[in-house]
C-alpha atoms as a PDB file:
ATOM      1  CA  UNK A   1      -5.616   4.698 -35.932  1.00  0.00           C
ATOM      2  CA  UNK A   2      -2.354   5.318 -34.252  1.00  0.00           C
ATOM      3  CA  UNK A   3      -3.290   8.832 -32.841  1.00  0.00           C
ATOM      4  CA  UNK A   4      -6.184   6.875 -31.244  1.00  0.00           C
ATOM      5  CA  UNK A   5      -4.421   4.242 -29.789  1.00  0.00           C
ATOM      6  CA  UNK A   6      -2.129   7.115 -28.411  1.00  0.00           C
ATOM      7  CA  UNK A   7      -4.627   8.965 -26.930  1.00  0.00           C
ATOM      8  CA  UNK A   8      -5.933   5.735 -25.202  1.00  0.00           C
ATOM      9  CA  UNK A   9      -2.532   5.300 -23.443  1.00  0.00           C
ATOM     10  CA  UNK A  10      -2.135   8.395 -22.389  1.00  0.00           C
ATOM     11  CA  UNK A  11      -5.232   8.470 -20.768  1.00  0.00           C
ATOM     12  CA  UNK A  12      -4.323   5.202 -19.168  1.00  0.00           C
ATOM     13  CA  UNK A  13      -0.832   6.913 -18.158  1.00  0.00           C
ATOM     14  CA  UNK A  14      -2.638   9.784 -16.682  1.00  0.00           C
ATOM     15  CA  UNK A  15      -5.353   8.187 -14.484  1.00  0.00           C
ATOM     16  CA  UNK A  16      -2.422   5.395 -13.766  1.00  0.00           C
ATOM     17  CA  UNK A  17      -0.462   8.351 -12.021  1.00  0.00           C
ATOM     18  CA  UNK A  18      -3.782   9.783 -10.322  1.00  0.00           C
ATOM     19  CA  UNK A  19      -4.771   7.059  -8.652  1.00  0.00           C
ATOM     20  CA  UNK A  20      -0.902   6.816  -7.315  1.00  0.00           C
ATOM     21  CA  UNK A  21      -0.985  10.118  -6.272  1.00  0.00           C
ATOM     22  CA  UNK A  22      -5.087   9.682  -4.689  1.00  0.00           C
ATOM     23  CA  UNK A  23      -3.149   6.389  -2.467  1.00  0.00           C
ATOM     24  CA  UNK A  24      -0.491   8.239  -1.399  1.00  0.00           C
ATOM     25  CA  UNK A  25      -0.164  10.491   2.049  1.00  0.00           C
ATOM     26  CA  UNK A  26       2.046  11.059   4.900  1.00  0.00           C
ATOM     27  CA  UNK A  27       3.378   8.266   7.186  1.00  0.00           C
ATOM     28  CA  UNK A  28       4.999  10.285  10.223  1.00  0.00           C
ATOM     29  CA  UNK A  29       6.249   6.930  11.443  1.00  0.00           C
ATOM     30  CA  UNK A  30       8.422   6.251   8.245  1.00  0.00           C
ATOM     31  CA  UNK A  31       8.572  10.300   8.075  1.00  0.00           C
ATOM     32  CA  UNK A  32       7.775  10.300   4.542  1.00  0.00           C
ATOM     33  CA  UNK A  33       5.208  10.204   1.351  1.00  0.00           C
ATOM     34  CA  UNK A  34       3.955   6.374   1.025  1.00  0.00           C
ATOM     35  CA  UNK A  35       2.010   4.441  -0.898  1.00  0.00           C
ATOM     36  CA  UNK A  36      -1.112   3.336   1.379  1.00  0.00           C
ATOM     37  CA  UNK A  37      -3.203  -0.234   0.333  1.00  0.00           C
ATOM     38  CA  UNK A  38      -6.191  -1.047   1.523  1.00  0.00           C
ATOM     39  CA  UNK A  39      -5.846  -4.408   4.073  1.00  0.00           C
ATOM     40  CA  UNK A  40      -6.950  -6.663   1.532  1.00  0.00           C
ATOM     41  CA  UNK A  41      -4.691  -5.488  -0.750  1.00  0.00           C
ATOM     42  CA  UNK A  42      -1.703  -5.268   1.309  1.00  0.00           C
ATOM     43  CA  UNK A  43      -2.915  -8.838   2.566  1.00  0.00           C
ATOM     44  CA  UNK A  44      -2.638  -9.831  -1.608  1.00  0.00           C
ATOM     45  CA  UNK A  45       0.609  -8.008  -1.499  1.00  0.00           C
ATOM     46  CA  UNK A  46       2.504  -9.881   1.064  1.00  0.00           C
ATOM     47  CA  UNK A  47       1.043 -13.241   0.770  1.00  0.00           C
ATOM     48  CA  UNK A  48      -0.801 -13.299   4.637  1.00  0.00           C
ATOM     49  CA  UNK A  49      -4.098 -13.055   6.020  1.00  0.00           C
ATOM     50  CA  UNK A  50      -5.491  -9.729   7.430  1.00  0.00           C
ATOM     51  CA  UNK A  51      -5.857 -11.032  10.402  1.00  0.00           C
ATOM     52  CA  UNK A  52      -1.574 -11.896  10.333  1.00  0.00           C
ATOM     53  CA  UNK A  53      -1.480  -7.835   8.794  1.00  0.00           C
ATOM     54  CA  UNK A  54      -3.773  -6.645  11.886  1.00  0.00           C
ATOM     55  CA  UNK A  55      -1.250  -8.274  14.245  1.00  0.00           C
ATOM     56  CA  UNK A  56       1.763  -7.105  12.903  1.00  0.00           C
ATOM     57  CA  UNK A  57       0.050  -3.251  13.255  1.00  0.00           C
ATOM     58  CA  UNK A  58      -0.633  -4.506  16.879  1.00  0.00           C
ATOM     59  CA  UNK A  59       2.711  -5.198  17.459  1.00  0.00           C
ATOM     60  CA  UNK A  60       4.088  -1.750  15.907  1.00  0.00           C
ATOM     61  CA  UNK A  61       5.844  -3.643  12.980  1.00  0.00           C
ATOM     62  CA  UNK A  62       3.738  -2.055  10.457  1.00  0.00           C
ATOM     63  CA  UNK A  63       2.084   1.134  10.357  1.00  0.00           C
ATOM     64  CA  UNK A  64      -1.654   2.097   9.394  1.00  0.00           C
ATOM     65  CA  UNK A  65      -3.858   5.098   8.739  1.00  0.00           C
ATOM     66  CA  UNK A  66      -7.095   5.635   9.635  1.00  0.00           C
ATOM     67  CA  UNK A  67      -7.815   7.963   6.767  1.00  0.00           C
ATOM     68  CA  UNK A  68     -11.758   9.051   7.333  1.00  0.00           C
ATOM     69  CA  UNK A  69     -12.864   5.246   8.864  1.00  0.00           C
ATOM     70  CA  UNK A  70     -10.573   3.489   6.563  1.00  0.00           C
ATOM     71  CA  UNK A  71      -7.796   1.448   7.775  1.00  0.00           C
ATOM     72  CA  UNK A  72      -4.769   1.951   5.246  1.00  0.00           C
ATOM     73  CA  UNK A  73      -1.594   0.418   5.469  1.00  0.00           C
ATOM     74  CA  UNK A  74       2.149   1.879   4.797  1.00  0.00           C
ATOM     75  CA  UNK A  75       3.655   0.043   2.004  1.00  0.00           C
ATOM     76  CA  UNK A  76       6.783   1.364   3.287  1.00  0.00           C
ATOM     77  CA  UNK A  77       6.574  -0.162   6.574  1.00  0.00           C
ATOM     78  CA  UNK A  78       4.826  -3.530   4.764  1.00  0.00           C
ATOM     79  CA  UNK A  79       8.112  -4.220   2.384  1.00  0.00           C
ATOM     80  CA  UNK A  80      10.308  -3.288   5.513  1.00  0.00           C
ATOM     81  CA  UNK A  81       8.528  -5.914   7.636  1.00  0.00           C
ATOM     82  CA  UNK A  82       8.737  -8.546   4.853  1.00  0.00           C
ATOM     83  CA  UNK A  83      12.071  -8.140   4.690  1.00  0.00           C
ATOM     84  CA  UNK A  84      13.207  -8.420   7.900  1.00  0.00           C
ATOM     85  CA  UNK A  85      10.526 -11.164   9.184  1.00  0.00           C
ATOM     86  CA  UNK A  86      10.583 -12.897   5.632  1.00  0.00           C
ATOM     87  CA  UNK A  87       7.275 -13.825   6.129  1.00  0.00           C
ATOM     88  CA  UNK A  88       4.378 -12.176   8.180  1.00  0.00           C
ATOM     89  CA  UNK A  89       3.015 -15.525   9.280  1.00  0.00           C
ATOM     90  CA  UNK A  90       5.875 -16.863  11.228  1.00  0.00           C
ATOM     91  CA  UNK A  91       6.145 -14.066  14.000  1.00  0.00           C
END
């Protein structure tokens, strides 16, 4: 039973790590490999509305990707934001 319960996590593991490396692309803004969230997740992540996420990419505080008609959002950019606004909503 142990050998299966290894397998199972290392399956886990693996697909864990693919789907990191399937979010992931080039931000030429932060000039580096990112992690990139959909706007509702990046919404969950910070605690704001999409609306409050689509205004901060307005005003050039957060960068986004429009990766085949998908808007995708730095997670770089969204911690940097965070932490120098404290909160999204307030600006």
């Amino acid at each position: 039973m142990i050998a299966g319960n290894i397998t199972l996590d290392m399956r886990t593991a693996v697909e864990d790590v693919l789907r990191r490396i399937a979010s992931t692309a080039w931000c030429p803004e932060c000039n580096q490999i990112v992690e990139l969230l959909a706007v509702k997740d990046a919404s969950r992540a910070s605690g704001t509305t999409p609306s409050a996420l689509l205004l901060s990419i307005v005003k050039k505080r957060i960068h986004c990707l429009d990766l085949r008609g998908r808007l995708l959002i730095c997670a770089t950019s969204l911690q940097r934001c965070e932490a120098v606004t404290g909160d999204l909503d307030r600006r």
